[in-house]
C-alpha atoms as a PDB file:
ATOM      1  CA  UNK A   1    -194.526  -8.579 125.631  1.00  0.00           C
ATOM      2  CA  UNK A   2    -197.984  -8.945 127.038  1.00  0.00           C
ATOM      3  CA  UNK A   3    -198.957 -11.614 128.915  1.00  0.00           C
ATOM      4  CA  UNK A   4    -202.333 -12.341 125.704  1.00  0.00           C
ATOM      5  CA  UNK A   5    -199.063 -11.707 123.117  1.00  0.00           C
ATOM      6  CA  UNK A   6    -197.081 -14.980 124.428  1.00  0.00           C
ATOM      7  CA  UNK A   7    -197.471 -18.124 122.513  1.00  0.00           C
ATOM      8  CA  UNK A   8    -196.406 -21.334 124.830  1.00  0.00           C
ATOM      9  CA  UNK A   9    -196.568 -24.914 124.178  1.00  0.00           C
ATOM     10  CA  UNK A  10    -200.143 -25.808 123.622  1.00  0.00           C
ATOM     11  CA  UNK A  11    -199.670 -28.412 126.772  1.00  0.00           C
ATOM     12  CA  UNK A  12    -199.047 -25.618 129.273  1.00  0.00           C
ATOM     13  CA  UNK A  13    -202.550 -24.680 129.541  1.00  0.00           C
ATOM     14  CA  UNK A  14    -203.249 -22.183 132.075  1.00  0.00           C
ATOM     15  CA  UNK A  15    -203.010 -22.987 135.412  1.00  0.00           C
ATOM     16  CA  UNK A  16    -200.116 -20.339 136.851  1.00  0.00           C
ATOM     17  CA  UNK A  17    -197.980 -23.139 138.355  1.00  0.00           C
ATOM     18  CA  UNK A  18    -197.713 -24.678 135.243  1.00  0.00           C
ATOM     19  CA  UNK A  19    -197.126 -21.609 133.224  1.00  0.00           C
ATOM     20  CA  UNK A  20    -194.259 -20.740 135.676  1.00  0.00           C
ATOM     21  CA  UNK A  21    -192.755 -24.229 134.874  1.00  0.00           C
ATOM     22  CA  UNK A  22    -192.998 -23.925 131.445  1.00  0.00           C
ATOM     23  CA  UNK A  23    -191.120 -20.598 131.077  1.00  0.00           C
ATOM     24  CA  UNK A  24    -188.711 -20.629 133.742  1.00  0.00           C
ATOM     25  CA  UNK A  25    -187.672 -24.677 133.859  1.00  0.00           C
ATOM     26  CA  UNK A  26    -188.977 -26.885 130.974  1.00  0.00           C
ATOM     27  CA  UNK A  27    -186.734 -27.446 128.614  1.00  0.00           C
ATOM     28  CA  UNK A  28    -183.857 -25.564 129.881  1.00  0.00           C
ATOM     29  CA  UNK A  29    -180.385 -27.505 129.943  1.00  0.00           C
ATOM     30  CA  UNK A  30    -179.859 -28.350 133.442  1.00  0.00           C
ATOM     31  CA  UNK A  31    -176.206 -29.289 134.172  1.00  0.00           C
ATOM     32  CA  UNK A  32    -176.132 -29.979 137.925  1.00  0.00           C
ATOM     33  CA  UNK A  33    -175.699 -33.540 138.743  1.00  0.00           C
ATOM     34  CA  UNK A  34    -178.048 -33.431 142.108  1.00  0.00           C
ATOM     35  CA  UNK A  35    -180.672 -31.116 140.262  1.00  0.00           C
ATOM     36  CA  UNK A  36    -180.645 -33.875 137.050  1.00  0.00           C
ATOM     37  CA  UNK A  37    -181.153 -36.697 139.781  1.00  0.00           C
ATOM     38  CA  UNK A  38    -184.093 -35.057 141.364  1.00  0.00           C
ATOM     39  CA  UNK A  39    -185.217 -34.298 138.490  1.00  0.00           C
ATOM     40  CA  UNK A  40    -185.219 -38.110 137.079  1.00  0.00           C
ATOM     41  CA  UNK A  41    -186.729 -39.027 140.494  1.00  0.00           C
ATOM     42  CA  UNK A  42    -189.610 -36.570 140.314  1.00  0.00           C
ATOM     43  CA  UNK A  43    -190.613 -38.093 136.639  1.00  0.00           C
ATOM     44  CA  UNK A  44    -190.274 -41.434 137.996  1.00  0.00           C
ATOM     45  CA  UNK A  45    -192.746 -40.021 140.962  1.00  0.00           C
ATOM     46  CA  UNK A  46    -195.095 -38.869 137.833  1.00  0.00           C
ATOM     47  CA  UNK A  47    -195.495 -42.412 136.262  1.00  0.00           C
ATOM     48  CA  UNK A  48    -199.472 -42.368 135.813  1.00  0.00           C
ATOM     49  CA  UNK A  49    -200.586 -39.193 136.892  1.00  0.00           C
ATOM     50  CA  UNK A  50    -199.894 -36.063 135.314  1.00  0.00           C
ATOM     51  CA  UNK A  51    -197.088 -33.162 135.863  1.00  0.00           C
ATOM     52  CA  UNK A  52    -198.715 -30.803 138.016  1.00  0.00           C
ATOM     53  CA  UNK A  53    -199.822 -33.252 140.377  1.00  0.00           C
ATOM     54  CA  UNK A  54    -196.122 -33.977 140.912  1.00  0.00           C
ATOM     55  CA  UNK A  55    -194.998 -29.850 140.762  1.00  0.00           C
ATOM     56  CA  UNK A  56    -197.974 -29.186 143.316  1.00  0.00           C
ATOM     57  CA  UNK A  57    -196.294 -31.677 146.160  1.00  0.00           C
ATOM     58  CA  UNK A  58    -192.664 -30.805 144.254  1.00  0.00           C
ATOM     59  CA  UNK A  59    -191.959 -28.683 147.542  1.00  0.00           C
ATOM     60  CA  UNK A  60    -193.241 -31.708 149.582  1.00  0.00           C
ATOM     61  CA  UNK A  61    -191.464 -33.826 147.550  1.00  0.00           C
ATOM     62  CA  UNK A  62    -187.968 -31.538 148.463  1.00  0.00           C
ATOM     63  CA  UNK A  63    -188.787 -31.482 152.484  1.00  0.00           C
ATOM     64  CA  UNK A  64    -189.686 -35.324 152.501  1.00  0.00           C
ATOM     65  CA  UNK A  65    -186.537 -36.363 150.818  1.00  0.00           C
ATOM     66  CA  UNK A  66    -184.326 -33.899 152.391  1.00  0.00           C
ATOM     67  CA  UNK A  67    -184.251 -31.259 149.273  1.00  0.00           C
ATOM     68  CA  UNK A  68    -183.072 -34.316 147.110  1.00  0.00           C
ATOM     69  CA  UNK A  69    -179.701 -34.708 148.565  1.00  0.00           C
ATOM     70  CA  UNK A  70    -178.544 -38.307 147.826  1.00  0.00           C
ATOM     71  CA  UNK A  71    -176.185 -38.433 150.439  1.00  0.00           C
ATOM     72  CA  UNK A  72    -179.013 -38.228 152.924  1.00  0.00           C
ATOM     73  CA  UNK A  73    -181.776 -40.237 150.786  1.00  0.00           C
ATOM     74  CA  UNK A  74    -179.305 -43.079 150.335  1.00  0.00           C
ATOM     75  CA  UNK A  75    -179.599 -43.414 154.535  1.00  0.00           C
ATOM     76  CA  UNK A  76    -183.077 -44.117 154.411  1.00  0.00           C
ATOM     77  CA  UNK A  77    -184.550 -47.276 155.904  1.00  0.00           C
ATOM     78  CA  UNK A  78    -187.407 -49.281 155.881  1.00  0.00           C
ATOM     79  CA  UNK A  79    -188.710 -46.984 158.762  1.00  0.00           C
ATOM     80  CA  UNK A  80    -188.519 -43.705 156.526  1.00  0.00           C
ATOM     81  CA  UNK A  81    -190.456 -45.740 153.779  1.00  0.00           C
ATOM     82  CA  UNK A  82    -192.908 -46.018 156.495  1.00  0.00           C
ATOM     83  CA  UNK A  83    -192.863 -42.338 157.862  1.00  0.00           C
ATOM     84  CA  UNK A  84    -193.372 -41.609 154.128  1.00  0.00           C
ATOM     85  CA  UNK A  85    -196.263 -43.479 153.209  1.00  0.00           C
ATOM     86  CA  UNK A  86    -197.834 -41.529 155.728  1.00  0.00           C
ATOM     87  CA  UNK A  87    -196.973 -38.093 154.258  1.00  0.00           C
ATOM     88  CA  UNK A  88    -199.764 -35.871 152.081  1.00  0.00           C
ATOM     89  CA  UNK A  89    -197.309 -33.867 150.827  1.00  0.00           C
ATOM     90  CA  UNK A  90    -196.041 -36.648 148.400  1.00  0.00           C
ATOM     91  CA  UNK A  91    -197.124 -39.603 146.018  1.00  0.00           C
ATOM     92  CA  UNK A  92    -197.420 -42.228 148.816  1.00  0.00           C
ATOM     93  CA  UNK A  93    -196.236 -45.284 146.427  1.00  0.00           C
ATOM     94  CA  UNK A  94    -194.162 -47.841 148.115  1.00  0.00           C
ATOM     95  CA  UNK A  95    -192.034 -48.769 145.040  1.00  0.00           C
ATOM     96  CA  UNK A  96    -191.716 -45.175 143.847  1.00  0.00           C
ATOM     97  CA  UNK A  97    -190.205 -44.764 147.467  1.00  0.00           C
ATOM     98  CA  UNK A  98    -187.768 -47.317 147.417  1.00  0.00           C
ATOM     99  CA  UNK A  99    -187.018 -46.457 143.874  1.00  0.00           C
ATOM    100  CA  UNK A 100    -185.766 -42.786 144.893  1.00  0.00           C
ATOM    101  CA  UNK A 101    -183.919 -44.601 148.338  1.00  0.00           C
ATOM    102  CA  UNK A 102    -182.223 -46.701 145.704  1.00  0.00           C
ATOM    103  CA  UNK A 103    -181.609 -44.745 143.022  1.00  0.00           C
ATOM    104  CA  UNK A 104    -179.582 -42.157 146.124  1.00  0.00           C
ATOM    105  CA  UNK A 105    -177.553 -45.412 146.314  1.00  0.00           C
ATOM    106  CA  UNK A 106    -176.712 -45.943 142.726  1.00  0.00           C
ATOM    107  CA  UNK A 107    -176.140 -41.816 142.107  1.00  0.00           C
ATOM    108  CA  UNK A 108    -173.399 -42.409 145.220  1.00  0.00           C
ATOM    109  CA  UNK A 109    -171.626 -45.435 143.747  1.00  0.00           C
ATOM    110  CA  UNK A 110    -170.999 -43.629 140.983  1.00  0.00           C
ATOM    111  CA  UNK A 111    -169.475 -40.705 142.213  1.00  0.00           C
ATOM    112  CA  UNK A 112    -167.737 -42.960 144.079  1.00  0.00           C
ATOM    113  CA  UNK A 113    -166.024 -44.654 140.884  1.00  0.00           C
ATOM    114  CA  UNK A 114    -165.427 -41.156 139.313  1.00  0.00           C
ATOM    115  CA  UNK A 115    -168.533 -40.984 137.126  1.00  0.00           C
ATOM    116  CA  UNK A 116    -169.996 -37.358 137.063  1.00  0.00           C
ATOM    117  CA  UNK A 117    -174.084 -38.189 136.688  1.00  0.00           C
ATOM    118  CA  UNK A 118    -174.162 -34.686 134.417  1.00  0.00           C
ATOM    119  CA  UNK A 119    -171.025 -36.162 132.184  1.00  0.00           C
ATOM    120  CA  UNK A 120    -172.481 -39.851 132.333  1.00  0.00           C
ATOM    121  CA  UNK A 121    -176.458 -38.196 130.863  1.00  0.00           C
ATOM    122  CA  UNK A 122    -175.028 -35.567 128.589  1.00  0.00           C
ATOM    123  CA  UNK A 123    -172.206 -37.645 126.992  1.00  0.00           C
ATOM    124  CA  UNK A 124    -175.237 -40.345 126.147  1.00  0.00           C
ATOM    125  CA  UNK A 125    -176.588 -37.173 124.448  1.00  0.00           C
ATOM    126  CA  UNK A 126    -174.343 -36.372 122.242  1.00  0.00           C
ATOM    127  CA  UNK A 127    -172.755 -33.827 124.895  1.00  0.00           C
ATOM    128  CA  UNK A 128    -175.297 -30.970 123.701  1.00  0.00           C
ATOM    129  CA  UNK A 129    -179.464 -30.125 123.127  1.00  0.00           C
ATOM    130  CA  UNK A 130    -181.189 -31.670 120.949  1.00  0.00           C
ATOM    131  CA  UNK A 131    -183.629 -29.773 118.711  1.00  0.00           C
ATOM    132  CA  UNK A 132    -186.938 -31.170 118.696  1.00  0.00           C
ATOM    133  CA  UNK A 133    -188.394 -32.401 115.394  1.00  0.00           C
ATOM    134  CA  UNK A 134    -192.014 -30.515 115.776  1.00  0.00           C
ATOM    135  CA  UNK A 135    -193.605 -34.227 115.975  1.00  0.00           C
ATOM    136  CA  UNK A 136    -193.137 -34.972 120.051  1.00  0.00           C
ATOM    137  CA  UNK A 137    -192.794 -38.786 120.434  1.00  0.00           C
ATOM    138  CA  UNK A 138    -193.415 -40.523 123.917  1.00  0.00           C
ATOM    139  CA  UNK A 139    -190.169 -42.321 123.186  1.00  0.00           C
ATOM    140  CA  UNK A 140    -187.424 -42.508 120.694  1.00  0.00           C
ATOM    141  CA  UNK A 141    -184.289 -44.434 119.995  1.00  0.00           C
ATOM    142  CA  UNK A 142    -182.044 -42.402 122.477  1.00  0.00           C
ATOM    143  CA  UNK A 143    -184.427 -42.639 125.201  1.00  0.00           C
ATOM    144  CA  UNK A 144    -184.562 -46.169 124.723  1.00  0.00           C
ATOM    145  CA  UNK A 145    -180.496 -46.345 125.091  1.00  0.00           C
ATOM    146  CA  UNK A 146    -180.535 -44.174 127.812  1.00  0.00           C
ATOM    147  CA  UNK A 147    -183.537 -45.842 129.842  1.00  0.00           C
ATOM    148  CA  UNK A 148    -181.737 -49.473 129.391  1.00  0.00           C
ATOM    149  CA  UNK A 149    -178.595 -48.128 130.776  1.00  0.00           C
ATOM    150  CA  UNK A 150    -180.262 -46.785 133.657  1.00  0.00           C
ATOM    151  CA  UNK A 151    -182.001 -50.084 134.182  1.00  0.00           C
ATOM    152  CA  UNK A 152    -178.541 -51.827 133.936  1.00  0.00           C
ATOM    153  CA  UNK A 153    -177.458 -49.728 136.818  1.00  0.00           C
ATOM    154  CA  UNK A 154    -180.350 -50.483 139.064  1.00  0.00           C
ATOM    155  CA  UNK A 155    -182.671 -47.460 138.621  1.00  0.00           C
ATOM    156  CA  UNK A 156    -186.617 -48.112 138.383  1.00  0.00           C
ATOM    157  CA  UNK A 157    -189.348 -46.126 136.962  1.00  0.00           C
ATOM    158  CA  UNK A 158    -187.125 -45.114 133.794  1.00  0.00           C
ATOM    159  CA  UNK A 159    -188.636 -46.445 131.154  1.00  0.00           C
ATOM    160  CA  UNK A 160    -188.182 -45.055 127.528  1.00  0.00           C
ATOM    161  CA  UNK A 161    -191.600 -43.055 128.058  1.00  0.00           C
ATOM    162  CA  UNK A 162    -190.596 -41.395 131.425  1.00  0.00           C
ATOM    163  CA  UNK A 163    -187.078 -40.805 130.503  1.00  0.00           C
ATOM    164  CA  UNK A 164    -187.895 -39.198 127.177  1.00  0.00           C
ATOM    165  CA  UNK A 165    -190.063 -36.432 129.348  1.00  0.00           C
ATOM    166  CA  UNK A 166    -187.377 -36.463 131.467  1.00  0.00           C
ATOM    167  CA  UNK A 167    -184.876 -35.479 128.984  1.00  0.00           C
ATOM    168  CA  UNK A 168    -187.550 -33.263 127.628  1.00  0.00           C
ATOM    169  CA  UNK A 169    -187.625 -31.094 131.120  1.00  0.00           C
ATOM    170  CA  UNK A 170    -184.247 -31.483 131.753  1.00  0.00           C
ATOM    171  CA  UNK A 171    -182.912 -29.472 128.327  1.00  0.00           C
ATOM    172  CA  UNK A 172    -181.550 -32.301 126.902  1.00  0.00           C
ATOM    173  CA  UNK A 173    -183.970 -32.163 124.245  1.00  0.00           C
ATOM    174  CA  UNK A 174    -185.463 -29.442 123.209  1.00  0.00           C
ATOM    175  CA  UNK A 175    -189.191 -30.118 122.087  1.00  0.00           C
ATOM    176  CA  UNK A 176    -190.496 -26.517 122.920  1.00  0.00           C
ATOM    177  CA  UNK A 177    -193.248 -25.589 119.816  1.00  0.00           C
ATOM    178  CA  UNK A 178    -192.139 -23.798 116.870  1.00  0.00           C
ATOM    179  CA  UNK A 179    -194.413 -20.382 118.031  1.00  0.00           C
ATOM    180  CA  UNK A 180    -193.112 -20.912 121.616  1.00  0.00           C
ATOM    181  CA  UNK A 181    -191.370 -18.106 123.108  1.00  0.00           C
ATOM    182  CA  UNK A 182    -189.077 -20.188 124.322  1.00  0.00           C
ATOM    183  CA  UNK A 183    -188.376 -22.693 121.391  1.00  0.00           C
ATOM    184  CA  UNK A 184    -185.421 -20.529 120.845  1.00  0.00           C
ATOM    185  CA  UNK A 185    -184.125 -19.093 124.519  1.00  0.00           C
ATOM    186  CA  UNK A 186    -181.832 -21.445 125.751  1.00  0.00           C
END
């Protein structure tokens, strides 16, 4: 298949980093605890600017927060928050900082009581993807369960809006087009 053959999502558009997201990561079930945390963290990050701002500092993103590992995140002190507000490679905002630092914490506590983040998401899903209507929402009814539930456990920046495109990268819905090559590949 030719690269002028391949329909994507209209939203892709065609800047390469983008494209690369698209048809290697969006939408594709991700089932790894630490990879669905960063992955919530990183949409947080996104509240008010747009995707590929966040994908273009992604791999700052990774090296400022230690590759997203919430044993190490959940260290952080007031003093990191500080060395990171002073670091291009990310969205330098104070509350999206702390935000990640706690939501580390609250990943941690519940391991620590035996609940699986991957288990705890999917099971709130239904325990499977999705499929996407065709109409794409900013929000709907599940998001809104799941984004108060996070809330109730402390998280920040997961509001029905972020956590819908959220579950939208993550695979647990699947709102790929109808002529996308990959509203199908799972």
């Amino acid at each position: 298949m030719t690269e002028k053959m391949i329909h994507r999502c209209n939203w892709v558009g065609d800047d390469p980093l983008m494209i690369a997201y698209h048809d290697t990561e969006w939408g594709k079930p991700e089932r790894d605890s630490r990879a669905l945390w960063e992955a919530l963290m990183l949409d947080g990050f996104q509240a008010g600017l747009s995707w590929l701002i966040i994908l273009r500092k992604r791999e700052g993103f990774r090296k400022a927060f230690k590759n997203f590992d919430p044993r190490k995140v959940a260290l952080f002190t007031e003093k990191d928050i500080d060395r990171l507000m002073l670091d291009p490679g990310i969205v330098r905002a104070r509350a999206k900082i702390a935000a990640t630092i706690a939501g580390a914490r609250i990943y941690l506590a519940m391991q620590q009581t035996g609940e699986d983040f991957s288990d705890y998401v999917w099971n709130l899903a239904g325990g499977k993807p999705i499929q996407g209507t065709g109409t794409v929402p900013a929000s709907t009814p599940l998001s809104e369960k799941i984004s108060k539930d996070l809330k109730k456990r402390g998280f920040k920046f997961v509001g029905p809006t972020i956590t819908y495109a959220w579950m939208q990268a993550v695979g647990i819905v699947n709102d790929h087009a109808a002529i996308c090559f990959r509203h199908s590949i799972r």
